[in-house]
Protein backbone atom coordinates (compact mmCIF):
# COMPACT_ATOMS: atom_id res chain seq x y z
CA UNK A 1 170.64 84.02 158.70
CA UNK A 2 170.46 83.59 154.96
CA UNK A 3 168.34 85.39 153.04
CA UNK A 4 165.66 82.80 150.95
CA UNK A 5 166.59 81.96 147.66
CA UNK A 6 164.51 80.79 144.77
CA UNK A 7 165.72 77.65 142.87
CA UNK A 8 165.11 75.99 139.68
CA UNK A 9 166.20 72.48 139.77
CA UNK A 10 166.07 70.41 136.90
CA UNK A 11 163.07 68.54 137.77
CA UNK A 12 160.92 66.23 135.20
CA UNK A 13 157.45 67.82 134.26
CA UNK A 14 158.43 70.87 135.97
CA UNK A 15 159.05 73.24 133.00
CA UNK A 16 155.27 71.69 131.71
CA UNK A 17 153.84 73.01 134.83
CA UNK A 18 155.60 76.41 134.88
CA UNK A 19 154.85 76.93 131.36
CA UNK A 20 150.97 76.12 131.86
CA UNK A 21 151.12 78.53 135.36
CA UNK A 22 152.95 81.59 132.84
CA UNK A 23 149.92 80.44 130.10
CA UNK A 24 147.01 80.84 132.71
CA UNK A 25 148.32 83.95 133.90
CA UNK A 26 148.31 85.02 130.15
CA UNK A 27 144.82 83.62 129.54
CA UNK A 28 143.59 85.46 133.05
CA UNK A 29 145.55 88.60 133.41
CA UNK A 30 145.78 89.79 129.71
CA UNK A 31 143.00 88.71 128.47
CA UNK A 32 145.14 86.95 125.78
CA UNK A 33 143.43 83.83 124.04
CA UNK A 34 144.65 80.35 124.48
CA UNK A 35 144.89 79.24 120.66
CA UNK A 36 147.36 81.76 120.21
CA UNK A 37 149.31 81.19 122.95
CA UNK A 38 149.62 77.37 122.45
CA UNK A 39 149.70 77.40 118.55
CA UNK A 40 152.77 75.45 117.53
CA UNK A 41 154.49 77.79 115.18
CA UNK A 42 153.51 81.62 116.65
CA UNK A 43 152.89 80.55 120.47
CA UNK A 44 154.34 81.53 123.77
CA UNK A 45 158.23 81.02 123.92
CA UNK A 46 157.66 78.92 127.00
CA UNK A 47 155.14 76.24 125.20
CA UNK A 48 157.09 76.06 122.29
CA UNK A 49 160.10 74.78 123.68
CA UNK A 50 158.18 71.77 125.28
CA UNK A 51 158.25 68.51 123.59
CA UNK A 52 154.56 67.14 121.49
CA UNK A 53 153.88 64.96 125.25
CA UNK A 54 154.39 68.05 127.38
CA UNK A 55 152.72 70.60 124.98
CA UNK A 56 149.71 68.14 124.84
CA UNK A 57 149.77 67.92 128.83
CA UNK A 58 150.37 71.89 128.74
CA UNK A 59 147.24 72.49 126.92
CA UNK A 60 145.11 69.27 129.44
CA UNK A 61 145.90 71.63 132.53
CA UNK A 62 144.79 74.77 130.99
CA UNK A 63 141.86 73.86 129.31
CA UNK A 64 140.89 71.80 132.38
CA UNK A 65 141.67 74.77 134.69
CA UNK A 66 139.53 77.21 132.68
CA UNK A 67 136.74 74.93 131.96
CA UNK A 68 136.20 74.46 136.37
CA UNK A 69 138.08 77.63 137.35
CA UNK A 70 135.05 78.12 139.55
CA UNK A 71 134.77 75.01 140.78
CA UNK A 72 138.53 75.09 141.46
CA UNK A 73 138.48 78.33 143.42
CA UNK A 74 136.28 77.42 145.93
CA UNK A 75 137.85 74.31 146.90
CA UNK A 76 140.87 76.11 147.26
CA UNK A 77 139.38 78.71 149.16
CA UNK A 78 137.93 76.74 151.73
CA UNK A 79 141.66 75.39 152.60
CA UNK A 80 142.86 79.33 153.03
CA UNK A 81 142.96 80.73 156.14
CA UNK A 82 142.00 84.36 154.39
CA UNK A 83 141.90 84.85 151.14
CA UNK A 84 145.49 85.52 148.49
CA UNK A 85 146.12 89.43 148.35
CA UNK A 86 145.32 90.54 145.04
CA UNK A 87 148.89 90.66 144.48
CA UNK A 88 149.62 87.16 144.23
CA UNK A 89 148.38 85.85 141.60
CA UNK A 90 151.51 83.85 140.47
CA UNK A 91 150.60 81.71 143.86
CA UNK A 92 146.91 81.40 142.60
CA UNK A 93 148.06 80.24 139.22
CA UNK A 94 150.49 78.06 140.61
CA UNK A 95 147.66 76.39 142.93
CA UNK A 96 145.20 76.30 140.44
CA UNK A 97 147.24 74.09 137.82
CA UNK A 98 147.95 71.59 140.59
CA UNK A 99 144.75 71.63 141.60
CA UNK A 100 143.31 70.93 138.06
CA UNK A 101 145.75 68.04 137.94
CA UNK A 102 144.77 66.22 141.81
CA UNK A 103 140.83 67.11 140.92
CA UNK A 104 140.21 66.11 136.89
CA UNK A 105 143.15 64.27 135.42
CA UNK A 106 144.77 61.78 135.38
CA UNK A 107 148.09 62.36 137.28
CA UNK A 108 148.95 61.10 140.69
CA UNK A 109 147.97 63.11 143.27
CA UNK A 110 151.48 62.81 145.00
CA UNK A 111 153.35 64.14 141.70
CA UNK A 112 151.25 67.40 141.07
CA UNK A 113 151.88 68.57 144.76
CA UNK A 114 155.40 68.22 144.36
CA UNK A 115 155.91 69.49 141.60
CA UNK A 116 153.61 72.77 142.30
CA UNK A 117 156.09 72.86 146.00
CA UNK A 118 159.10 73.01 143.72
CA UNK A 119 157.64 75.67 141.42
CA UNK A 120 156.52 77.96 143.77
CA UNK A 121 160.11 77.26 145.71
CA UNK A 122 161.72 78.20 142.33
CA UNK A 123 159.65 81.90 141.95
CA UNK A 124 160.71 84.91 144.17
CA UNK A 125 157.20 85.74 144.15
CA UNK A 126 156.22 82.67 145.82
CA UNK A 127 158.74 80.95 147.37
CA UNK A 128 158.15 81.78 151.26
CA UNK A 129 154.71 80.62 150.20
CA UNK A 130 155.82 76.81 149.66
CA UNK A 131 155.02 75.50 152.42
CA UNK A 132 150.66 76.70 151.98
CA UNK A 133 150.85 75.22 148.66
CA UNK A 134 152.65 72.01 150.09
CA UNK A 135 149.28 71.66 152.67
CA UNK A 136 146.55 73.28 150.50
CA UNK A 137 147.01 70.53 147.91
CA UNK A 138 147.74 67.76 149.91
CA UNK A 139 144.53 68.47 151.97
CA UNK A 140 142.20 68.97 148.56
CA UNK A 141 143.62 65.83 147.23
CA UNK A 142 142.41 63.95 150.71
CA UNK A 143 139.18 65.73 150.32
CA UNK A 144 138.53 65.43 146.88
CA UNK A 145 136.37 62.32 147.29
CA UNK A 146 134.21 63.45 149.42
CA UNK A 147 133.75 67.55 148.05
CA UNK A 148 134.31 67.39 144.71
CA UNK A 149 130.52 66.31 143.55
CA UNK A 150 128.83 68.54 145.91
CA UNK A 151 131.24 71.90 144.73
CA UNK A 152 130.04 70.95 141.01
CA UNK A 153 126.61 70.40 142.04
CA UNK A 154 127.20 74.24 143.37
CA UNK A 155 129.26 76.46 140.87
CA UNK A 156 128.57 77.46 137.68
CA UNK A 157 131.80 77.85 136.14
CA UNK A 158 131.81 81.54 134.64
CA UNK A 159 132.52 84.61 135.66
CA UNK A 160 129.80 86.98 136.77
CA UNK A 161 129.27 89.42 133.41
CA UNK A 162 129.11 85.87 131.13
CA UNK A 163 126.35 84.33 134.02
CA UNK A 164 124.17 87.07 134.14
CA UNK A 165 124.14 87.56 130.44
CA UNK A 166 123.23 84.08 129.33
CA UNK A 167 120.31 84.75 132.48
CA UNK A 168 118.94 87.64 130.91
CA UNK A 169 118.88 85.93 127.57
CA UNK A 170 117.52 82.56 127.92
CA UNK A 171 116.22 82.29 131.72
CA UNK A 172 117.68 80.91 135.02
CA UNK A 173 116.97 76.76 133.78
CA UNK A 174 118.74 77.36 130.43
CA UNK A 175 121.58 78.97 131.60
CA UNK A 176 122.45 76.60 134.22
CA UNK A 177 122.21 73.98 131.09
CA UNK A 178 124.11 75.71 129.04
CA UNK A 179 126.90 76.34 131.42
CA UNK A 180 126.82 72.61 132.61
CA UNK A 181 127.87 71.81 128.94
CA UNK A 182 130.58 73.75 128.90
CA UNK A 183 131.85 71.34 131.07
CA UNK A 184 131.85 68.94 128.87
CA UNK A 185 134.56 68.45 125.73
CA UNK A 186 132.81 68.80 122.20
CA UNK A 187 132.40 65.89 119.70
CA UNK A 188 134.19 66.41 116.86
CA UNK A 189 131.85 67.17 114.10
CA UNK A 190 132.40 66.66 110.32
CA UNK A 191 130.65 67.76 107.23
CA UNK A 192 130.80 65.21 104.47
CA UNK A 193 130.64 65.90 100.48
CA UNK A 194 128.61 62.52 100.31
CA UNK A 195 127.01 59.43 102.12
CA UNK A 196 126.87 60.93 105.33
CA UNK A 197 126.06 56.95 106.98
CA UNK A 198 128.66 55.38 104.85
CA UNK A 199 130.94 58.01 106.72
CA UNK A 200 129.98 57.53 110.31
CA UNK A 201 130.85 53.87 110.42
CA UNK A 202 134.49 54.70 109.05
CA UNK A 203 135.18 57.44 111.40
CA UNK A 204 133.37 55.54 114.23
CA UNK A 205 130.38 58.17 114.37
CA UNK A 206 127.00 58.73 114.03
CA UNK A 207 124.65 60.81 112.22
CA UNK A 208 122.76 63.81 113.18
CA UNK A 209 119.54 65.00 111.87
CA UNK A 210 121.22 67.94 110.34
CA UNK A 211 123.01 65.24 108.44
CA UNK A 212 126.80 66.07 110.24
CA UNK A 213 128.91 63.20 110.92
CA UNK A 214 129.56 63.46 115.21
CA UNK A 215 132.73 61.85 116.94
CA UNK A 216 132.51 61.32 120.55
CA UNK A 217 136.67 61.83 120.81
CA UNK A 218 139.39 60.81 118.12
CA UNK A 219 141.31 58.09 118.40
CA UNK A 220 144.09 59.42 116.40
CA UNK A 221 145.00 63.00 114.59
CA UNK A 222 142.63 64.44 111.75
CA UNK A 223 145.11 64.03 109.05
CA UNK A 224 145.77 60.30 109.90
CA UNK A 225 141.84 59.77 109.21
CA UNK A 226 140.15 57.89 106.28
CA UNK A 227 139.10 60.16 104.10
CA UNK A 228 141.33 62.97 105.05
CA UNK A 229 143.87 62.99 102.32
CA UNK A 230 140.77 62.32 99.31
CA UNK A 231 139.10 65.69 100.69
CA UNK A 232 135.70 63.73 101.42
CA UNK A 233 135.05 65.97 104.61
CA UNK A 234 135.86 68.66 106.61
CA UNK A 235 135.98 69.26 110.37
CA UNK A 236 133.09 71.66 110.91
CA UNK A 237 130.93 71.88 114.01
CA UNK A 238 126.78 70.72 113.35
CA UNK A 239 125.49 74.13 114.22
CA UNK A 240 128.60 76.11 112.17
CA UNK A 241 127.44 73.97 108.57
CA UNK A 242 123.70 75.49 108.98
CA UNK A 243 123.99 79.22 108.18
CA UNK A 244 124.93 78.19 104.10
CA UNK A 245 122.67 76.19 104.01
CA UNK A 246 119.71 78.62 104.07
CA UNK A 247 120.25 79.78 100.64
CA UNK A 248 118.70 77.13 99.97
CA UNK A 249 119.40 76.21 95.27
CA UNK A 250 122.53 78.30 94.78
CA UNK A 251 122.96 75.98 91.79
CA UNK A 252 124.63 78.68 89.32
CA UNK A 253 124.89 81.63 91.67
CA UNK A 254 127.52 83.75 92.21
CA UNK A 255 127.61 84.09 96.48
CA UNK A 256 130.37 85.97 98.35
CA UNK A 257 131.24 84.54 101.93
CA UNK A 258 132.22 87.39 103.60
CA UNK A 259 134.88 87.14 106.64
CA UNK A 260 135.29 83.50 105.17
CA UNK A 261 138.45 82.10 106.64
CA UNK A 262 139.14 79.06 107.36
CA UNK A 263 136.49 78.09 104.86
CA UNK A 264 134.45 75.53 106.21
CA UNK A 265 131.24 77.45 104.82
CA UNK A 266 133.11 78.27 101.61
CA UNK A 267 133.67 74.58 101.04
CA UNK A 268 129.52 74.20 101.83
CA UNK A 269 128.77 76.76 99.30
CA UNK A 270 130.94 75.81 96.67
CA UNK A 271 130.10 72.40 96.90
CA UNK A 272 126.58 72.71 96.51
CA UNK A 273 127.47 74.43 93.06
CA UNK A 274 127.62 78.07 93.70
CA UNK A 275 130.33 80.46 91.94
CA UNK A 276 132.15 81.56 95.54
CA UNK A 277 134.12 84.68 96.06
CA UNK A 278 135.56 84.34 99.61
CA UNK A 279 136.47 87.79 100.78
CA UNK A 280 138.51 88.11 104.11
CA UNK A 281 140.52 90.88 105.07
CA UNK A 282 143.83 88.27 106.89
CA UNK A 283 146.30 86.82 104.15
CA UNK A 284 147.33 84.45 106.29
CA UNK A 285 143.67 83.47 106.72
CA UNK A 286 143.13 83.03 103.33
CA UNK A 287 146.10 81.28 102.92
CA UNK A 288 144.81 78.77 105.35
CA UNK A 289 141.50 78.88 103.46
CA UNK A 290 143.26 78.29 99.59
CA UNK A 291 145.17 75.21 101.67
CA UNK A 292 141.57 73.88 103.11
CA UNK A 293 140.13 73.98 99.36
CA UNK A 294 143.16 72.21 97.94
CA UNK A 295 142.69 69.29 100.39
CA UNK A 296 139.12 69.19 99.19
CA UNK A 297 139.58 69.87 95.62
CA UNK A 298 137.57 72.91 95.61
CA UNK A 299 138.22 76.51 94.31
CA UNK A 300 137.22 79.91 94.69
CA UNK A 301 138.18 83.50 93.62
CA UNK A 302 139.93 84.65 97.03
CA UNK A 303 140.03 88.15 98.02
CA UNK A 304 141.99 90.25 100.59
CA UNK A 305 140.54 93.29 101.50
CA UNK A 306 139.59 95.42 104.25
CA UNK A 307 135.26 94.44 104.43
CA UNK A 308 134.12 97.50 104.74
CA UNK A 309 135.77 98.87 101.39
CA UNK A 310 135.19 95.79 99.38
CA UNK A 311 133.07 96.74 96.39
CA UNK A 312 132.65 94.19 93.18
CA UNK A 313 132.19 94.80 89.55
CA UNK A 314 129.56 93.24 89.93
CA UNK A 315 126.56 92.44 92.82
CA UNK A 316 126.05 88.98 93.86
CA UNK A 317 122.87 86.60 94.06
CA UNK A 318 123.63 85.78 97.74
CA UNK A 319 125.70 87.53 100.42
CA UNK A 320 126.71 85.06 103.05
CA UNK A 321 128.38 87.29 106.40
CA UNK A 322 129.68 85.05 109.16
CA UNK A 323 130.06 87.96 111.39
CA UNK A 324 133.49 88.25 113.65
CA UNK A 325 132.19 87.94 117.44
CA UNK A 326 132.88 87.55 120.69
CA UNK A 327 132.43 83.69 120.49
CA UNK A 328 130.68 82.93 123.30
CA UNK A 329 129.12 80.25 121.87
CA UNK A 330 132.04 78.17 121.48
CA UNK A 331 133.15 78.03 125.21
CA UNK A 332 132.99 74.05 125.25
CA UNK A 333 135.58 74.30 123.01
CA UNK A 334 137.03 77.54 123.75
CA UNK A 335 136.83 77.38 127.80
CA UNK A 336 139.06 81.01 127.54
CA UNK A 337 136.20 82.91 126.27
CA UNK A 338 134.46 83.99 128.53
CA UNK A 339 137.58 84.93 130.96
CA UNK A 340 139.07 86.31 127.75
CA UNK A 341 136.33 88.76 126.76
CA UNK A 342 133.98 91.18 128.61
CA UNK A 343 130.87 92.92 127.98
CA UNK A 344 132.25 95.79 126.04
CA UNK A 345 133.96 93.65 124.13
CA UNK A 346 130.35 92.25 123.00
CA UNK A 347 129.10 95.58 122.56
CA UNK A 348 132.07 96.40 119.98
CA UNK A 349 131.84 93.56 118.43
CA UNK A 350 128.32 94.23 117.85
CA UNK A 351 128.59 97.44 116.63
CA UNK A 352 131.18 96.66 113.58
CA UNK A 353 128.89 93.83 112.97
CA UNK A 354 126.17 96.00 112.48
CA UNK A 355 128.44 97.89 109.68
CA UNK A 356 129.68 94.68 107.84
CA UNK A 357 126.02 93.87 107.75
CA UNK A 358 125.13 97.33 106.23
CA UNK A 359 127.60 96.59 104.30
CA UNK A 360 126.97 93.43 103.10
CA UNK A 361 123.91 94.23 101.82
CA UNK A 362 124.52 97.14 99.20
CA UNK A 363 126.93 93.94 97.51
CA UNK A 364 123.94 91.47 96.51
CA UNK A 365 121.38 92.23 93.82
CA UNK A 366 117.69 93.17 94.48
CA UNK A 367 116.03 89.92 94.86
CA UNK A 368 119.29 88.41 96.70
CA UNK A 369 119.50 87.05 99.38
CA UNK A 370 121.78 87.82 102.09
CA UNK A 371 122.27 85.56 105.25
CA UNK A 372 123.63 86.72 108.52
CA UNK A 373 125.24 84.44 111.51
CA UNK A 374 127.88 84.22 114.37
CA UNK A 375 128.73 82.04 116.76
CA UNK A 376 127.76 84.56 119.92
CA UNK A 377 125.07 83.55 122.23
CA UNK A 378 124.43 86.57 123.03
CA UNK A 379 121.35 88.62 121.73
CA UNK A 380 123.05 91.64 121.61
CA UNK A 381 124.94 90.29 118.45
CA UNK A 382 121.79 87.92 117.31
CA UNK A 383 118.35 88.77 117.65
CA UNK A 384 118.91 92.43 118.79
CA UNK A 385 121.22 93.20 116.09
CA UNK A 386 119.12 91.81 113.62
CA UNK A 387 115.82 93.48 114.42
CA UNK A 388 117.29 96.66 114.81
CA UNK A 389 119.10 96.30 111.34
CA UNK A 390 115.54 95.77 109.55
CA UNK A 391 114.22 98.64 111.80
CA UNK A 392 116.98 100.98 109.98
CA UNK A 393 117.58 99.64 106.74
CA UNK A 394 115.63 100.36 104.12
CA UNK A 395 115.29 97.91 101.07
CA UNK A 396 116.28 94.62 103.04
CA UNK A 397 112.96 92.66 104.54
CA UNK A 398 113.46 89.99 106.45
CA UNK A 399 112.79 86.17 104.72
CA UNK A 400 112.14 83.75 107.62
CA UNK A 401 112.60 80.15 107.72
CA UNK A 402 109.92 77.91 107.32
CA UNK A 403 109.43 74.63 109.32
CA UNK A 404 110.39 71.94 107.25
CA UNK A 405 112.53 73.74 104.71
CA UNK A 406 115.63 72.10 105.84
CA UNK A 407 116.50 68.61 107.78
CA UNK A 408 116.86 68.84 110.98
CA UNK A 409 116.37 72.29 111.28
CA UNK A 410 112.82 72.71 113.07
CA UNK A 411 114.41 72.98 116.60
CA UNK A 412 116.50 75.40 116.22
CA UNK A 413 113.62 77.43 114.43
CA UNK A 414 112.62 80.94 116.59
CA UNK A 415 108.90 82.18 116.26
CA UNK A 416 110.52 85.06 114.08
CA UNK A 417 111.59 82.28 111.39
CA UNK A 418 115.61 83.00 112.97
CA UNK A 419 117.91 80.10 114.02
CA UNK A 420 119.72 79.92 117.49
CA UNK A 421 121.42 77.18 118.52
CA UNK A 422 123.05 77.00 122.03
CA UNK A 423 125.31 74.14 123.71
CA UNK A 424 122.18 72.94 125.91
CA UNK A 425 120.51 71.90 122.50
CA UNK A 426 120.27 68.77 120.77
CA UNK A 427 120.63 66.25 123.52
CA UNK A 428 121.26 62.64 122.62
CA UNK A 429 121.54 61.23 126.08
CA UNK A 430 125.41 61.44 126.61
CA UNK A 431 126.96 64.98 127.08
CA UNK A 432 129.81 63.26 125.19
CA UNK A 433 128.12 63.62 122.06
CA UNK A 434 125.39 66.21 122.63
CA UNK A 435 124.59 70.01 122.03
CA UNK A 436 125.84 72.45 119.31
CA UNK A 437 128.15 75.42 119.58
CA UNK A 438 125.88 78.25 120.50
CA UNK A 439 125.10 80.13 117.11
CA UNK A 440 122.64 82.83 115.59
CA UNK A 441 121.39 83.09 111.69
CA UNK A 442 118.76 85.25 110.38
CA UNK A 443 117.97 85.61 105.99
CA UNK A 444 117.01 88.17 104.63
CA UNK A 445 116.38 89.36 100.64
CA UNK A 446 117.14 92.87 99.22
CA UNK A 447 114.02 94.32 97.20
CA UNK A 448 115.27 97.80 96.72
């Protein structure tokens, strides 16, 4: 008898799939981060040698995949006999990409079994297991009808450490909110230099109280919108454009945006008339940044340096630090994160924000302000930080946020004068075009 052979016919949409399978197992296994790995110039080999169609189908499944990996797993569970060895996780991968395809897009049911039978027929690793994945997908895309609203009713699509954490922080009700809008794809949000209503009717928008411009979904590419190549607006989530604008008159004022790239807040600050020195420690980040300004005729001084040795002739009126962080607040967007990162990830993260914050402050002048935000949910990087940062730092008070200072802001106002947004917020009827990406911002002034 002949030994079993794996194959790799040439078979259309079959290098899409195998390169999304390789991707997840990236994503899950090594904790890598799906922008990089699906970024068109630096990405995974496999990726980059699709076409635009299959790159753009590529990045469907995975996001797809990630966003109801939950969901996903149990309806595949329920068709195994016991459950995959903790060895095979090629076979899981392989499963789990058709089974994103049969349960949430839209590709016939028919074509993403047999393309996941020829797959696993073409991998060593799974090729004795072709004929499972031949009747686990045909018998979830029978089902799917019937189970598929009942499993989502179920699951909360995150891993354990990410569901207990937003649990602890905001309650049992808001968590389950919060994760059932991560479900959802973000609007596309943009902040404009001027006439924010004139805006929304040519990019097919409306406006929200915070005076953003929201998209439900594009209808073409960024660059081919009105407005694009004039540098009228930039693409900038609703809750992302608040932190600047808690300085409230910078009119005059020199500000440093610390950890600035891409820029989107530089852009804010500069065009409300401050004198912006955008520090970040990436030249290729600032690169990006110099490119963004360009586009929107704006300028700053740019600086490369490491943070935490950046020390200027002279001290600023405002200190704006938009913290690096573990970005769990941008999961709707970012459906890696939280399979991506872990909870001592959070806790590092929150300790070198605590000494870019210490930081920060010895750079403005007594009387400056300083603002502090990220876009973590977590409290451990937010509220916590923040409180204990006060608690140990001499000569910085805190200078809450009054109701009614800013439009649109009230909401998102805490009882300690902080802002925290999360995606369960700002509900306009439609998930399509509701919440925020989940972010925290606290001001404070230096008086010693």
């Amino acid at each position: 008898m002949k030994p079993l052979q794996s194959q790799t016919p040439d078979v259309a949409g079959l290098a899409a799939r195998k390169a999304a399978a390789r991707l997840l197992a990236a994503v899950l296994d090594a904790h890598t981060p799906l922008d990089g790995l699906t970024d068109n110039e630096h990405g995974h080999p496999q990726y980059k040698a699709l076409d635009a169609r299959d790159r753009a189908l590529v990045r469907a499944i995975l996001v797809t995949t990630l966003r109801h990996r939950m969901t996903i797993a149990g309806l595949l569970a329920k068709r195994l006999e016991r459950p995959l060895p903790p060895n095979a996780t090629a076979l899981s991968h392989i499963l789990h990409v058709a089974a994103a395809q049969i349960l949430f897009l839209d590709i016939p049911d028919s074509a993403a079994v047999d393309l996941a039978v020829t797959h696993a027929k073409s991998d060593p690793r799974t090729l004795r297991f072709s004929g499972l994945v031949n009747g686990v997908l045909r018998s979830l895309a029978r089902a799917k009808d019937a189970e598929l609203a009942p499993a989502l009713a179920a699951t909360s699509e995150a891993p354990q450490w990410f569901s207990e954490r937003l649990t602890a922080a905001y309650g049992t009700d808001k968590a389950r909110a919060i994760l059932a809008a991560h479900r959802h794809e973000a609007p596309v949000d943009f902040t404009v230099k001027a006439d924010p209503d004139l805006w929304a009717e040519k990019l097919g928008g409306i406006v929200l109280p915070t005076g953003t411009v929201r998209v439900e979904k594009l209808q073409s590419s960024v660059t081919d919108l009105p407005g694009f190549a004039d540098g009228a607006w930039w693409v900038q989530d609703a809750a992302a454009s608040l932190p600047a604008r808690l300085f409230g008159d910078i009119e005059g004022q020199r500000v440093a945006d610390i950890c600035a790239a891409p820029g989107g807040k530089t852009a804010q600050l500069i065009h409300a008339g401050a004198n912006v020195t955008a520090v970040d420690t990436s030249k290729n980040r600032l690169a990006r940044l110099k490119q963004n300004l360009e586009r929107l005729g704006l300028a700053a001084e740019l600086v490369q340096t490491d943070l935490l040795d950046y020390r200027p002739a002279e001290l600023f009126d405002a200190v704006l630090l938009d913290a690096p962080c573990s970005s769990t607040g941008t999961v709707r967007r970012h459906p890696d994160v939280p399979w991506t990162k872990t909870m001592a990830d959070v806790e590092k993260l929150a300790a070198l924000q605590m000494k870019l914050l210490t930081h920060a402050a010895t750079l403005v002048r007594p009387g400056g302000r300083i603002v502090f935000s990220n876009c973590s949910l977590d409290p451990i990087e937010g509220e916590k930080l923040f409180s204990a940062f006060l608690a140990e730092t001499p000569g910085v008070i805190a200078d809450p946020i009054q109701p009614g200072d800013f439009a649109g802001l009230d909401p998102f106002l805490t009882t300690d004068g902080t802002l925290r947004t999360t995606p369960a917020d700002l509900a306009l009827g439609v998930p399509g075009i509701s919440g925020l990406d989940g972010f925290f911002a606290a001001r404070m002034r230096r008086v010693g």
